[in-house]
N, C-alpha and C. Protein backbone atom coordinates (compact mmCIF):
# COMPACT_ATOMS: atom_id res chain seq x y z
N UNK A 1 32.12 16.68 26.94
CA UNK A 1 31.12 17.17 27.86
C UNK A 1 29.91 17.72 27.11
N UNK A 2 30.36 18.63 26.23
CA UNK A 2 29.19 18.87 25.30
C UNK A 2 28.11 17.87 24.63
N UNK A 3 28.72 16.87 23.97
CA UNK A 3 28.48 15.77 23.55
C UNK A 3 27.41 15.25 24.95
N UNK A 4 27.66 15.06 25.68
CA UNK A 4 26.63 14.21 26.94
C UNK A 4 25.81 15.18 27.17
N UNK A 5 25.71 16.37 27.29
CA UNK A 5 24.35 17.18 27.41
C UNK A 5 23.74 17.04 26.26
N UNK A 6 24.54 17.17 25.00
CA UNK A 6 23.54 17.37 23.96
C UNK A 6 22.75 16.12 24.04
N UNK A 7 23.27 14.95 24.45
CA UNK A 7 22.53 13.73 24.39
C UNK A 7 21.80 13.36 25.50
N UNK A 8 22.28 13.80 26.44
CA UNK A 8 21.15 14.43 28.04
C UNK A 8 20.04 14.47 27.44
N UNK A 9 20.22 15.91 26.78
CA UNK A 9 18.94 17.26 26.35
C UNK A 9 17.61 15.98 25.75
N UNK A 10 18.38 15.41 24.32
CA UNK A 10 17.65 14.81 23.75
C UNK A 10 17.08 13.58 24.42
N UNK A 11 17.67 12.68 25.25
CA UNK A 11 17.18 11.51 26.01
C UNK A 11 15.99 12.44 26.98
N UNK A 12 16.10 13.40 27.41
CA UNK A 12 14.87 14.21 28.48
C UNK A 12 13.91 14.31 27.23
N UNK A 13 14.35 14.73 26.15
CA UNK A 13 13.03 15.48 25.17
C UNK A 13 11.78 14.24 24.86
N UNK A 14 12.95 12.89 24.99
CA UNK A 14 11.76 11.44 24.42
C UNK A 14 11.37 10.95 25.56
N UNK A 15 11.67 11.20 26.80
CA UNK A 15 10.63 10.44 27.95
C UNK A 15 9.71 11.81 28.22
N UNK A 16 9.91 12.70 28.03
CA UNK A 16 8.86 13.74 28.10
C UNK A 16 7.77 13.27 26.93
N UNK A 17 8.04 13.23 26.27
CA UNK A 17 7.43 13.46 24.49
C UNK A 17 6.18 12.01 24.52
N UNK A 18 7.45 10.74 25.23
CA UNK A 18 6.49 9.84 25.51
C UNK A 18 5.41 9.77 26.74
N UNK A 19 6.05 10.32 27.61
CA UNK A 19 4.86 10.45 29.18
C UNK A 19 4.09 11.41 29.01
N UNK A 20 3.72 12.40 27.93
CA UNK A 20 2.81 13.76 27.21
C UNK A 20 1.60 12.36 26.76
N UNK A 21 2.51 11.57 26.06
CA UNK A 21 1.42 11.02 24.75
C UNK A 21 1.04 9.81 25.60
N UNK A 22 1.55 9.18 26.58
CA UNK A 22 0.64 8.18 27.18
C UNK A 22 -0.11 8.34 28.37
N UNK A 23 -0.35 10.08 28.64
CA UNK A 23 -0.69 10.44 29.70
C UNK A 23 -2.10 11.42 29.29
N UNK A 24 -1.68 12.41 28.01
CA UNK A 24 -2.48 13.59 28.15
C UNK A 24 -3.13 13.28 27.13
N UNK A 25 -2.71 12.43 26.01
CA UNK A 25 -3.02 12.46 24.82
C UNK A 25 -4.54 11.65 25.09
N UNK A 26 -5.72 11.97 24.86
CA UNK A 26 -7.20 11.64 24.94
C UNK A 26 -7.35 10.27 23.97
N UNK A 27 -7.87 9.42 24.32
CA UNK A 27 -8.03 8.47 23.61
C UNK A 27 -10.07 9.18 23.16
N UNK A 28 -10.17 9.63 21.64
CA UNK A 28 -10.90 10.16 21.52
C UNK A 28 -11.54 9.68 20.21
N UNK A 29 -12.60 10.01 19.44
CA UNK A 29 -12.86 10.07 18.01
C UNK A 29 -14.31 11.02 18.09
N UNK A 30 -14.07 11.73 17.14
CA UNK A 30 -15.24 12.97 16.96
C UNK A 30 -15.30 13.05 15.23
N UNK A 31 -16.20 13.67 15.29
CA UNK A 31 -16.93 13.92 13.68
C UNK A 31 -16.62 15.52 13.87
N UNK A 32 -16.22 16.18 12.59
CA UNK A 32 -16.36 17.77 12.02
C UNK A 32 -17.04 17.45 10.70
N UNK A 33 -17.86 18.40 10.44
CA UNK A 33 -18.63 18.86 9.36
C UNK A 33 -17.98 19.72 8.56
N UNK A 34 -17.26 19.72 7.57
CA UNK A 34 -16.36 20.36 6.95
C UNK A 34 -17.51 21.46 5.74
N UNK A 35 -18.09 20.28 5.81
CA UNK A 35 -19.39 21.30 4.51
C UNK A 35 -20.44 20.38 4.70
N UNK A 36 -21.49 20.70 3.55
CA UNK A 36 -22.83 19.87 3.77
C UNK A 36 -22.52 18.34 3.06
N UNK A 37 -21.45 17.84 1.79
CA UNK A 37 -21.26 17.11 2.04
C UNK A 37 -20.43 15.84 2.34
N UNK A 38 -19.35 16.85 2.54
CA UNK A 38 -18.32 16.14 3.04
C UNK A 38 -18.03 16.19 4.92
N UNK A 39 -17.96 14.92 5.56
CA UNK A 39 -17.57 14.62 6.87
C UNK A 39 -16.30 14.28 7.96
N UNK A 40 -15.48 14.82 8.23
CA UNK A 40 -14.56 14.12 8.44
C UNK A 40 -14.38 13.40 10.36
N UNK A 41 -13.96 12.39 10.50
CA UNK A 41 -14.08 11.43 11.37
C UNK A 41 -12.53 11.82 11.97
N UNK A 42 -12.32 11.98 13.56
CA UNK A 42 -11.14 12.08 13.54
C UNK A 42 -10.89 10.92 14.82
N UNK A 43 -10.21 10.18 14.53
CA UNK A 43 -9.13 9.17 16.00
C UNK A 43 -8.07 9.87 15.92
N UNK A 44 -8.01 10.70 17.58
CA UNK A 44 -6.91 10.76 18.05
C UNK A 44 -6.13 9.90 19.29
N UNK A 45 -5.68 9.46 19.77
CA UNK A 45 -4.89 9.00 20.84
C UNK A 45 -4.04 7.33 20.35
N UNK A 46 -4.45 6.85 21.59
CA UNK A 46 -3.33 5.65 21.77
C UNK A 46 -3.67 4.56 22.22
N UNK A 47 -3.54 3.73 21.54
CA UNK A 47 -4.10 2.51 21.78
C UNK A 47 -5.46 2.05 21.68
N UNK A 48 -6.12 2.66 20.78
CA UNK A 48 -7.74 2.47 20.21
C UNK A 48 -7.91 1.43 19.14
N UNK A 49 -8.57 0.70 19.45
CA UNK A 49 -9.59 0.13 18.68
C UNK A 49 -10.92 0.71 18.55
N UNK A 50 -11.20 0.54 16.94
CA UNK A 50 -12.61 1.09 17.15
C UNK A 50 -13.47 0.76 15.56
N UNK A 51 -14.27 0.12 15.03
CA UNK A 51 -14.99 0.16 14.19
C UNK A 51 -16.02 1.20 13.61
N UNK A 52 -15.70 2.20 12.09
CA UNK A 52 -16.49 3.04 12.18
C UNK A 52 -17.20 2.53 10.94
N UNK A 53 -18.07 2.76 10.53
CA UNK A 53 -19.67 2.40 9.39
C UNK A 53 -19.34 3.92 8.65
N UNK A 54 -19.18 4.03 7.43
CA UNK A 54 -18.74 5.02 6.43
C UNK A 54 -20.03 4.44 5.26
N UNK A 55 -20.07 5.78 5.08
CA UNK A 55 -21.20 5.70 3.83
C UNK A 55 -20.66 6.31 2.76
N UNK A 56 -19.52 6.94 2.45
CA UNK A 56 -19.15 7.21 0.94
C UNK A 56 -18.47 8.49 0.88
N UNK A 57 -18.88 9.88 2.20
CA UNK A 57 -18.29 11.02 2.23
C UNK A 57 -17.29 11.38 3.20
N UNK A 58 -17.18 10.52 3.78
CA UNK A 58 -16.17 11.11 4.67
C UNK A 58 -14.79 10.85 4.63
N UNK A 59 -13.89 11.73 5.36
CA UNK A 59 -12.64 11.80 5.52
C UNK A 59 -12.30 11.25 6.92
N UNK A 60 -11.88 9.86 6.72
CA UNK A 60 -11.25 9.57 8.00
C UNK A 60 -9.64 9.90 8.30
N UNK A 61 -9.53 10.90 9.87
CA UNK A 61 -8.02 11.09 9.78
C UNK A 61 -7.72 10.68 10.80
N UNK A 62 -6.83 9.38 11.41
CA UNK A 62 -6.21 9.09 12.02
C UNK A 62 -4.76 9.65 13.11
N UNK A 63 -4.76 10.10 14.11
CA UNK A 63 -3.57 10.48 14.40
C UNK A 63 -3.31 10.01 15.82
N UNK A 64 -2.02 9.56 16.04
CA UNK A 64 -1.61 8.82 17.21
C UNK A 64 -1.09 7.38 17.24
N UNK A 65 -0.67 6.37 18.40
CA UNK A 65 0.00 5.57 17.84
C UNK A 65 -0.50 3.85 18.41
N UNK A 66 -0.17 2.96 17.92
CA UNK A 66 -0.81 1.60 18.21
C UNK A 66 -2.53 2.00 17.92
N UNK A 67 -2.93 2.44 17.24
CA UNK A 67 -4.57 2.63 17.04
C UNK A 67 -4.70 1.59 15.84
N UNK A 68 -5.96 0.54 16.46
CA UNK A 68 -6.41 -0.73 15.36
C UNK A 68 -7.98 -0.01 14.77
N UNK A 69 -7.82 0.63 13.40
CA UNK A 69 -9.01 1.24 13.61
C UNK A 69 -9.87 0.11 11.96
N UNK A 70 -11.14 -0.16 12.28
CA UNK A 70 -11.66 -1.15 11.08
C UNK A 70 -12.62 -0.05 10.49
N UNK A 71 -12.79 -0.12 8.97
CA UNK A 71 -13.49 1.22 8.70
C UNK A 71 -14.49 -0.14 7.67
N UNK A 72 -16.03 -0.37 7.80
CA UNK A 72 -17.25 -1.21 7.38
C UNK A 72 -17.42 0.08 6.15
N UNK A 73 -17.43 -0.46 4.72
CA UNK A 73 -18.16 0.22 3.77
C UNK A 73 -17.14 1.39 3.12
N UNK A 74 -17.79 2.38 2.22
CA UNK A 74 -16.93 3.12 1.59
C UNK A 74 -16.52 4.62 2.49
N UNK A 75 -15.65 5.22 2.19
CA UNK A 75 -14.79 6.08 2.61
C UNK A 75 -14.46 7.24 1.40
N UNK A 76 -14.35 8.31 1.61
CA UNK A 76 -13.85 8.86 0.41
C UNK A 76 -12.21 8.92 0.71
N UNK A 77 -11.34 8.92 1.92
CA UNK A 77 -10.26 9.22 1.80
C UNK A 77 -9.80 9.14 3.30
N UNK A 78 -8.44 8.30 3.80
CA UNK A 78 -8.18 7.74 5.08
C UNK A 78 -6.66 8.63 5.03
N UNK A 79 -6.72 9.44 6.35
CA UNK A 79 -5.76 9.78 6.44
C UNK A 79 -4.45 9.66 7.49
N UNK A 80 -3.34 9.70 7.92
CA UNK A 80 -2.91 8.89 8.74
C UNK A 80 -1.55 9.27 9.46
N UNK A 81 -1.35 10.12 10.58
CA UNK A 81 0.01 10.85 11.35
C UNK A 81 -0.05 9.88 12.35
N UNK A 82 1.39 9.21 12.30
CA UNK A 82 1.70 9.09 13.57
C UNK A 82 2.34 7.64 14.16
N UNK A 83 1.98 6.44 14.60
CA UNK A 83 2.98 5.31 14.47
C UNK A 83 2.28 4.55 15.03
N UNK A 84 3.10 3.26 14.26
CA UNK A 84 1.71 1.65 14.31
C UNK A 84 0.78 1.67 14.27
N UNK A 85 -0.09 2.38 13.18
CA UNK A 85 -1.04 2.22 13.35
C UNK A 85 -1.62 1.50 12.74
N UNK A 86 -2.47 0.54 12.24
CA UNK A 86 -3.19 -0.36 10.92
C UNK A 86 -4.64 0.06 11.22
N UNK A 87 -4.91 -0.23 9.96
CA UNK A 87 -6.13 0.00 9.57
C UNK A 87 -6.70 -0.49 8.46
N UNK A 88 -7.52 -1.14 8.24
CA UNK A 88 -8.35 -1.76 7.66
C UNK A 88 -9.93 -1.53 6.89
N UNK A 89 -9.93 -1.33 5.78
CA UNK A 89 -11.27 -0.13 4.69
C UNK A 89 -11.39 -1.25 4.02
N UNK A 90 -13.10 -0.99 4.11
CA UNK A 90 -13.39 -2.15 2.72
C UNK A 90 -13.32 -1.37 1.00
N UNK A 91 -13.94 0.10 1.17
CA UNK A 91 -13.41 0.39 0.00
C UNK A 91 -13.07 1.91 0.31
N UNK A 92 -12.01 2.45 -0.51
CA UNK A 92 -11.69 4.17 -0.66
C UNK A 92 -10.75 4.58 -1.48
N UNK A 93 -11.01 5.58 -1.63
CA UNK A 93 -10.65 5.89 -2.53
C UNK A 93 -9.45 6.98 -2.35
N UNK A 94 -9.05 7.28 -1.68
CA UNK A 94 -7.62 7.92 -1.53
C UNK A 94 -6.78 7.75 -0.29
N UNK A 95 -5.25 7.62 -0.20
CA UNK A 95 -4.81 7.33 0.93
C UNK A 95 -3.43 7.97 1.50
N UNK A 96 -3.58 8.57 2.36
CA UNK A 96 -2.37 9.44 2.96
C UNK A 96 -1.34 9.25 4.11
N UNK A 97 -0.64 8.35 4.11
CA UNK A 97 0.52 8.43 5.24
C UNK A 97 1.37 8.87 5.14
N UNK A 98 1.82 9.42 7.08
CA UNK A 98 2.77 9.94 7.25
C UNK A 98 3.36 9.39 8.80
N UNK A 99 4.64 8.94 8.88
CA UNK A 99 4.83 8.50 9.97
C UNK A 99 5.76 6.95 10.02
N UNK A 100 5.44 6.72 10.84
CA UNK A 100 6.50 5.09 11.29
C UNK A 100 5.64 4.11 11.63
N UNK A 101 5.99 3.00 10.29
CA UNK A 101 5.16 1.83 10.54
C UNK A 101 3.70 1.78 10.74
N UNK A 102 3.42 2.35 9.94
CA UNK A 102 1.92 2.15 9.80
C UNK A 102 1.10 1.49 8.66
N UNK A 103 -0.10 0.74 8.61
CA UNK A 103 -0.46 -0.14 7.97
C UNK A 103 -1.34 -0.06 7.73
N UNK A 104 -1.73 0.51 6.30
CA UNK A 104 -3.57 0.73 5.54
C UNK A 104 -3.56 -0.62 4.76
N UNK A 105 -4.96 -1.61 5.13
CA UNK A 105 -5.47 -3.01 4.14
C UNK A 105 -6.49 -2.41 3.26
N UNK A 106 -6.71 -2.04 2.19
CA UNK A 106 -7.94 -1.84 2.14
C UNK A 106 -8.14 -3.33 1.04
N UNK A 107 -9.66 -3.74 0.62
CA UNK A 107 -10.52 -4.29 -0.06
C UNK A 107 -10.49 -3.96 -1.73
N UNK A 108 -10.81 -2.71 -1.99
CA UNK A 108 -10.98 -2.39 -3.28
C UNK A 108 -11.49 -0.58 -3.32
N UNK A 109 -10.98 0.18 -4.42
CA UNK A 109 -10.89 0.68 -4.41
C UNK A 109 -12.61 1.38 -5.34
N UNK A 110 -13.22 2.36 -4.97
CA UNK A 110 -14.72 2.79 -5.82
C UNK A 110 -14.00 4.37 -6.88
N UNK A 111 -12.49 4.59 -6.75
CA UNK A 111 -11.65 5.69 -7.66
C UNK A 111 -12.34 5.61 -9.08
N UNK A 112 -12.41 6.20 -9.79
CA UNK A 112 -12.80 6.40 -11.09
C UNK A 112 -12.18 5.26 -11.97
N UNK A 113 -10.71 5.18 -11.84
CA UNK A 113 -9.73 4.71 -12.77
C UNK A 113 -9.57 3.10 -11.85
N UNK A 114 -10.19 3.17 -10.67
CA UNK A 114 -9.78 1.77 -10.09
C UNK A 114 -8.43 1.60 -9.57
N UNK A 115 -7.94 2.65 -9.58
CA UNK A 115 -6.15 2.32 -8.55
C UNK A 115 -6.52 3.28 -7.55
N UNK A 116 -6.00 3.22 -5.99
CA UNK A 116 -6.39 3.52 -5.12
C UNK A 116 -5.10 4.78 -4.91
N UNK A 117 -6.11 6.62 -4.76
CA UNK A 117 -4.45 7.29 -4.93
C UNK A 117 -3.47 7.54 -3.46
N UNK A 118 -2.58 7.11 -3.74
CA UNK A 118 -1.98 7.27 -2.43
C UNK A 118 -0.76 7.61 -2.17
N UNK A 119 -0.52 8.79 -0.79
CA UNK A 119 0.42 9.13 -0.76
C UNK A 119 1.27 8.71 0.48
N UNK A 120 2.63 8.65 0.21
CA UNK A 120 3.10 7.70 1.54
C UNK A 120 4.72 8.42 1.97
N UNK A 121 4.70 9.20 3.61
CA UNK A 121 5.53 9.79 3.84
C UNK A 121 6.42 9.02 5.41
N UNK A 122 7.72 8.88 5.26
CA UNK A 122 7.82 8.47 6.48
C UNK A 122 8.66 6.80 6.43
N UNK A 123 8.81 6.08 7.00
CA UNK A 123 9.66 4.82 6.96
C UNK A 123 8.58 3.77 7.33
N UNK A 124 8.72 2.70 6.84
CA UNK A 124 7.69 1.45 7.28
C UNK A 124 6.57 1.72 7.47
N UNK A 125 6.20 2.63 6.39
CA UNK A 125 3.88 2.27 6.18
C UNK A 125 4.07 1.93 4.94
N UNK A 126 3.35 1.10 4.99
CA UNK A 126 2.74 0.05 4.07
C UNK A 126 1.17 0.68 3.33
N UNK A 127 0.76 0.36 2.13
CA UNK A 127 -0.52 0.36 1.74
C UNK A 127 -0.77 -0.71 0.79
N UNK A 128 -1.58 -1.80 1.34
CA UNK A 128 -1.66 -3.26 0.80
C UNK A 128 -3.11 -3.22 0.48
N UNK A 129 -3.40 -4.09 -0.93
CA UNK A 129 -4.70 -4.24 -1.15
C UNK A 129 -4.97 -5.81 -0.96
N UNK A 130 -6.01 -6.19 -0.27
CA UNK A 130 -6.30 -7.38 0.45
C UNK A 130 -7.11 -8.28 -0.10
């Protein structure tokens, strides 16, 4: 008996968790000014596509899930919570996942040393150079 609530409890916690995120969660993207010259770009929600034009300072951070996001030009650093997401940089230079199945392509890297640094947390994300 215990056993079926505990697994009750948890089957209620993921149709909640999912009808939160396909309901409330904003399909959004906004800019913060972190300093004068660094920018950071944020996609949050679900199911976005979206092409952003990067000129060299900003921090793109990704969070949420099925988001196809294409990033034109350089980036200083793409960051990434959350599931299925791919994404596609022509160049940057640092890279951060965390999450399930998610997918950074980038082009080439503008890093000092030419290897692109990256950190990768979570099961099935990928970081492929194209």
């Amino acid at each position: 008996m215990k056993k079926r609530i505990i697994a009750l409890t948890v089957l209620c916690l993921g149709i909640v968790t999912a009808a939160t995120a396909a309901k409330l969660i904003p399909n959004t993207a906004s800019e913060h000014k972190s300093d004068d010259k660094q920018k950071e770009i944020v996609i949050e929600g679900v199911g976005i596509s979206k092409t952003i034009e990067a000129t060299g300072d900003e921090t793109i951070r990704i969070e949420g899930t099925n988001n196809k996001i294409t990033i034109k030009g350089t980036c200083n650093a793409i960051k990434i919570e959350g599931v299925d997401n791919v994404v596609t940089v022509d160049d940057v230079k640092s890279i951060s996942v965390e999450g399930t199945g998610n997918k950074v392509n980038y082009k080439k890297t503008s890093a000092a040393d030419g290897k692109v640094i990256s950190a990768v947390a979570g099961v099935n994300n990928k970081i492929t150079k194209i």
